[in-house]
Protein backbone atom coordinates (compact mmCIF):
# COMPACT_ATOMS: atom_id res chain seq x y z
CA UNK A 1 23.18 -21.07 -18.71
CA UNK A 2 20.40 -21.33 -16.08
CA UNK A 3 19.44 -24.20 -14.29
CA UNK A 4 16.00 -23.99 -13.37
CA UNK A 5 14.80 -26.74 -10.71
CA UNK A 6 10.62 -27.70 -10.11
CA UNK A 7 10.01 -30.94 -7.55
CA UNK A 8 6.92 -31.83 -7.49
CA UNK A 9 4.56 -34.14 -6.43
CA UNK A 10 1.16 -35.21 -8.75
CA UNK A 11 -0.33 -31.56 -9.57
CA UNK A 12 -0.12 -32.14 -13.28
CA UNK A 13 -2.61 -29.28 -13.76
CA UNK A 14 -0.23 -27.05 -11.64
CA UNK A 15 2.63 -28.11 -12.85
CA UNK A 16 1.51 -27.74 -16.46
CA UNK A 17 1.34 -24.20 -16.23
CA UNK A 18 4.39 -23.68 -14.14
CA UNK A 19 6.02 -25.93 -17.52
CA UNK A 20 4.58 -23.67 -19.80
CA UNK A 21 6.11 -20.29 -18.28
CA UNK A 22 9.59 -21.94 -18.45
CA UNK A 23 9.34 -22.58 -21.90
CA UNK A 24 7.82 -19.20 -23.07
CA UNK A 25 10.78 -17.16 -21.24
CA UNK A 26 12.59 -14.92 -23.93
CA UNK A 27 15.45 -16.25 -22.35
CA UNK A 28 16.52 -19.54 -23.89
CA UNK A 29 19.77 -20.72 -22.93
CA UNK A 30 18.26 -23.09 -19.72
CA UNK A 31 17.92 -26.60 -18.42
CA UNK A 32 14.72 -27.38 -16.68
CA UNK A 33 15.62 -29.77 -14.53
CA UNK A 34 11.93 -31.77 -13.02
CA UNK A 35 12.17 -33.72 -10.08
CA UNK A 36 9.46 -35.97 -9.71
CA UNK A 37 8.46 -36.88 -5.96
CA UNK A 38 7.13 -40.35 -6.71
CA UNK A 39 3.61 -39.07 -8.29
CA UNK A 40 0.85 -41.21 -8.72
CA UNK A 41 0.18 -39.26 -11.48
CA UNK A 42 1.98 -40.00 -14.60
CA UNK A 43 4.05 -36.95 -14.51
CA UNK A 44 6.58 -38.61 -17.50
CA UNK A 45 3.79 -38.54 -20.23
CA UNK A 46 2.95 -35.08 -19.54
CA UNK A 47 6.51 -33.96 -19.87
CA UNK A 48 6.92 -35.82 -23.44
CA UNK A 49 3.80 -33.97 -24.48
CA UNK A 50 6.23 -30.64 -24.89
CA UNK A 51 8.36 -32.05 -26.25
CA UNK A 52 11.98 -29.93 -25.57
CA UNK A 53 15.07 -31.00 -25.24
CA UNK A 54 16.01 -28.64 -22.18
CA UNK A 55 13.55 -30.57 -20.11
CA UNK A 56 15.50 -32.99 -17.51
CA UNK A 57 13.07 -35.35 -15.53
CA UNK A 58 14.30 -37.01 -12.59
CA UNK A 59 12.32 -39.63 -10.97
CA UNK A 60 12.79 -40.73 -7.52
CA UNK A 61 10.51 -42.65 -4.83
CA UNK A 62 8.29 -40.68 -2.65
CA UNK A 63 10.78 -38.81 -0.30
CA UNK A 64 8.10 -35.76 0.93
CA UNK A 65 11.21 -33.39 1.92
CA UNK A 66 12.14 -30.61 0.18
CA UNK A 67 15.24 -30.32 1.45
CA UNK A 68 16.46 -33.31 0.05
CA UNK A 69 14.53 -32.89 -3.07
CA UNK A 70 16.73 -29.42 -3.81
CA UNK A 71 19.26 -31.13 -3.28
CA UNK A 72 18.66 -33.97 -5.91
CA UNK A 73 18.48 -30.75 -8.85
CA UNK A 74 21.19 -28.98 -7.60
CA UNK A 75 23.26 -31.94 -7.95
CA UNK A 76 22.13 -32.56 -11.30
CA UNK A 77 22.34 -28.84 -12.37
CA UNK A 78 24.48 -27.59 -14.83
CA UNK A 79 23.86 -23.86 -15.05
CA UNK A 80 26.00 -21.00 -13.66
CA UNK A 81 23.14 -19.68 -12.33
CA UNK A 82 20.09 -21.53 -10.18
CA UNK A 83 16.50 -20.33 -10.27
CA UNK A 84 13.89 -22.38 -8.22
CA UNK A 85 9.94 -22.66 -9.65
CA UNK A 86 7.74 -23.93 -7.34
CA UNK A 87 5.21 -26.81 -9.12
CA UNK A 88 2.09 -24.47 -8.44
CA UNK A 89 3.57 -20.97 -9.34
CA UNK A 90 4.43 -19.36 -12.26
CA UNK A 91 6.51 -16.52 -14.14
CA UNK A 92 6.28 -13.67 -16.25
CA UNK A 93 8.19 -14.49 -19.79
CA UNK A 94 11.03 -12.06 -18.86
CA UNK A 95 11.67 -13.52 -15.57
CA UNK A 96 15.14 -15.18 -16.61
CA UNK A 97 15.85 -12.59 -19.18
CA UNK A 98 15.97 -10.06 -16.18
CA UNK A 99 17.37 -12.27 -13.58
CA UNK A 100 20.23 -13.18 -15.89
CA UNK A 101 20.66 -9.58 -16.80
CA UNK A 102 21.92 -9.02 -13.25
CA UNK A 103 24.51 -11.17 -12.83
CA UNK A 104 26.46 -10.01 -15.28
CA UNK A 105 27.64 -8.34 -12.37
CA UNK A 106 30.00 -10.72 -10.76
CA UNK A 107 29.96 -9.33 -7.19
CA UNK A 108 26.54 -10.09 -7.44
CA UNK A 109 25.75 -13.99 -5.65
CA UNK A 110 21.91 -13.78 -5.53
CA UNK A 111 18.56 -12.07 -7.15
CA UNK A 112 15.25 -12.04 -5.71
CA UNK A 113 12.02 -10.83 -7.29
CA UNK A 114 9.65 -9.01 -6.24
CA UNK A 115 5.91 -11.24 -6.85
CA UNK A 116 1.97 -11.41 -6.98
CA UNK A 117 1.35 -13.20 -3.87
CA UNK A 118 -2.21 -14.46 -5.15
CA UNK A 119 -4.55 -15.87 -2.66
CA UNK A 120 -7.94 -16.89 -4.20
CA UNK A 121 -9.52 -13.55 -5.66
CA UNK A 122 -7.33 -12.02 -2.72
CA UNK A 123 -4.00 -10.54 -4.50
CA UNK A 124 -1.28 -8.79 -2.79
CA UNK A 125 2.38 -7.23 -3.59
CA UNK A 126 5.10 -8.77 -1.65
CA UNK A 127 7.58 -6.68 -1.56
CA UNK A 128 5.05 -3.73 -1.48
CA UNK A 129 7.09 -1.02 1.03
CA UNK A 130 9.81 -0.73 -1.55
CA UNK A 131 10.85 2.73 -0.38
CA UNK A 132 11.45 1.07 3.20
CA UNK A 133 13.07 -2.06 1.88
CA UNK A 134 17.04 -2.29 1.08
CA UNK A 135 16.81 -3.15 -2.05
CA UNK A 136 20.79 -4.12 -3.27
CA UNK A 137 24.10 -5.03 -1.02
CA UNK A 138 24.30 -6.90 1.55
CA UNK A 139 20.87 -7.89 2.14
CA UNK A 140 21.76 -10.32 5.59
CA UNK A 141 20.70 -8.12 7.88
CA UNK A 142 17.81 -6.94 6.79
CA UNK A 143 16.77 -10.68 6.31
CA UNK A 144 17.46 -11.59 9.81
CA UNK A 145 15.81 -8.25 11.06
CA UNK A 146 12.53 -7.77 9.27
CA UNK A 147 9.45 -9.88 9.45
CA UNK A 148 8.64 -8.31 6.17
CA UNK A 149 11.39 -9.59 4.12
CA UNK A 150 9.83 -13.05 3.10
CA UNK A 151 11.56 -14.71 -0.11
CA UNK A 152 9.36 -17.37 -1.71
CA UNK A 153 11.37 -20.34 -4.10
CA UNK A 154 10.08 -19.43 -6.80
CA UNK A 155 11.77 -15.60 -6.42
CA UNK A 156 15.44 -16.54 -5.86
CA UNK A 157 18.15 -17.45 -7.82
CA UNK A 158 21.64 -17.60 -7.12
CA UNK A 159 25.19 -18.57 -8.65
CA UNK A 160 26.16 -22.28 -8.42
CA UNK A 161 29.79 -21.75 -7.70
CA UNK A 162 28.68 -21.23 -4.67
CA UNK A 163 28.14 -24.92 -4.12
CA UNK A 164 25.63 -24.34 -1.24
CA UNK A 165 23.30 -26.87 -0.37
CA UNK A 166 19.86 -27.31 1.76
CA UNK A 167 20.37 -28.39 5.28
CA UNK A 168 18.95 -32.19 4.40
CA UNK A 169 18.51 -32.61 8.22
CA UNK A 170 15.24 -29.84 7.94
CA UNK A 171 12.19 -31.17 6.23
CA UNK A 172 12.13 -27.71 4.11
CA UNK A 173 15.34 -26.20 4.64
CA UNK A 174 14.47 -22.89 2.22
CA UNK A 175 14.99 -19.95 4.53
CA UNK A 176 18.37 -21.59 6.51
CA UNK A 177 19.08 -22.35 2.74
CA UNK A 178 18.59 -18.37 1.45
CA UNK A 179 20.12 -17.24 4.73
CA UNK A 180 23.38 -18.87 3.85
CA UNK A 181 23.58 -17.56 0.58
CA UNK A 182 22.55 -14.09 1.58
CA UNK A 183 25.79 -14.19 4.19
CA UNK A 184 28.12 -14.53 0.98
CA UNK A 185 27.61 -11.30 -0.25
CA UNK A 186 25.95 -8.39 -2.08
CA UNK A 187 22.24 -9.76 -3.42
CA UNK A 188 19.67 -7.61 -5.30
CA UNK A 189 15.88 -7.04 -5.71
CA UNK A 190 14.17 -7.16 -8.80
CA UNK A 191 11.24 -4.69 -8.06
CA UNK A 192 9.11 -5.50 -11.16
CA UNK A 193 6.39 -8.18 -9.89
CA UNK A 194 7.76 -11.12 -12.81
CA UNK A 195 6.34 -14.00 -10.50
CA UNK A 196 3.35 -14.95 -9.07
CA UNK A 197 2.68 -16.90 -6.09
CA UNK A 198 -0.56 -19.11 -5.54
CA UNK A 199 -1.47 -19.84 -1.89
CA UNK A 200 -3.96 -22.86 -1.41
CA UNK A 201 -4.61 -25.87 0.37
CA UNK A 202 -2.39 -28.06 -0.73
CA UNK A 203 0.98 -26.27 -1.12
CA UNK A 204 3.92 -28.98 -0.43
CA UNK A 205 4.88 -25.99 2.11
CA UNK A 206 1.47 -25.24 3.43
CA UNK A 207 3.27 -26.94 7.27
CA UNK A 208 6.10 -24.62 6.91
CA UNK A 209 6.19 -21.37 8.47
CA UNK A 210 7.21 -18.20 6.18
CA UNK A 211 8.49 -16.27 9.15
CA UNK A 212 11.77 -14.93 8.25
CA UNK A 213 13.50 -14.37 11.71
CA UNK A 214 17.02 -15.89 12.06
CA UNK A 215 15.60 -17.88 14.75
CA UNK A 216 12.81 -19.53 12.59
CA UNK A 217 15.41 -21.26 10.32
CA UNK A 218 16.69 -23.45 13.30
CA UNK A 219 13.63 -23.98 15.06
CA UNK A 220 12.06 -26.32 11.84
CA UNK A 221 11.11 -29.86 11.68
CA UNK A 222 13.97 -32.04 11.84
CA UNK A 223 13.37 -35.22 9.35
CA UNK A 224 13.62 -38.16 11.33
CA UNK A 225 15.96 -40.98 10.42
């Protein structure tokens, strides 16, 4: 089973659509596991309206980090394998068909896919150098070494047995998060574009930086306590 996780945070027109890819995967053995960020919105009543049992809301008071956030799904999730969504993006209906697919090699701990980065009318590839890009192993170093090799949430899924967890002391804690995961082993790219990515305004993330240098993991906002 897959555990896929979506915090969010009001957005119900977003997060509608990211709902609606989840459930029209050709993939069906999931949990969707919604963590709601203390919306104003009444996030609850939109979630009855589909109706499915593999829906798992979580309500918790306004926390505004990520990091934490994560960490509320992955505590809740059940799956041998995690896949993040965030509340604004969405995925093709093979998306967990495919990701799935590839574990069923076990030395395989993580899958990334390649996406639609969509910006406005503006739309881009992001993994678009594929014949420059490492694209199975031990994909570390190439992390750590090229600005290029940006993974978005809503790209990456990994095994649970792993038992990793964000860094709750970062505000975001997504790339020290990947980077960990990436340093237990071989990792693959999907290059088929199955998710796409919409950039705007008001992106819970829009304060992070994307950089993926070593360096930048470290160097985020530490929550205050």
């Amino acid at each position: 089973m897959i555990s896929v996780i979506t915090i969010t945070h009001n957005r119900s027109e977003f997060l509608t659509r990211a709902i609606r890819s989840v459930l029209d995967q050709d993939f069906h053995d999931f949990e969707y596991i919604i963590i709601d960020d203390g919306s104003d919105e009444d996030i609850e009543t939109l979630i009855k309206t589909f109706n499915d049992p593999r829906i798992i809301y979580v309500y918790t008071k306004r926390l505004a980090r990520i990091s934490a956030l994560r960490n509320l799904g992955l505590e809740k999730a059940k799956g041998q394998i995690i896949s993040f969504l965030d509340n604004d993006d969405f995925w093709e209906p093979s998306y967990l068909r495919q990701v799935n697919s590839k574990f069923s090699a076990p030395e395989i701990k993580a899958v990334i896919s390649n996406a639609i980065i969509s910006k406005g009318e503006k739309k881009e590839v992001l993994f678009n150098d594929l014949k420059n890009l490492k694209v199975s192993g031990n994909l570390l170093e190439q992390k750590l070494k090229n600005d290029q090799f940006v993974i978005h949430p809503s790209c990456f899924s990994f095994r649970n047995s792993l038992n990793l967890r964000s860094n709750a002391e970062l505000k975001y804690g997504d790339n020290d998060l990947f980077l960990r995961i990436l340093a237990n082993g071989n990792s693959l790219i999907i290059q088929e574009e199955l998710v796409t990515i919409i950039k705007h305004q008001t992106n819970m993330s829009s304060q992070a930086t994307y950089d993926s240098t070593f360096i930048q993991a470290y160097f985020e906002e530490l929550e205050n306590p």
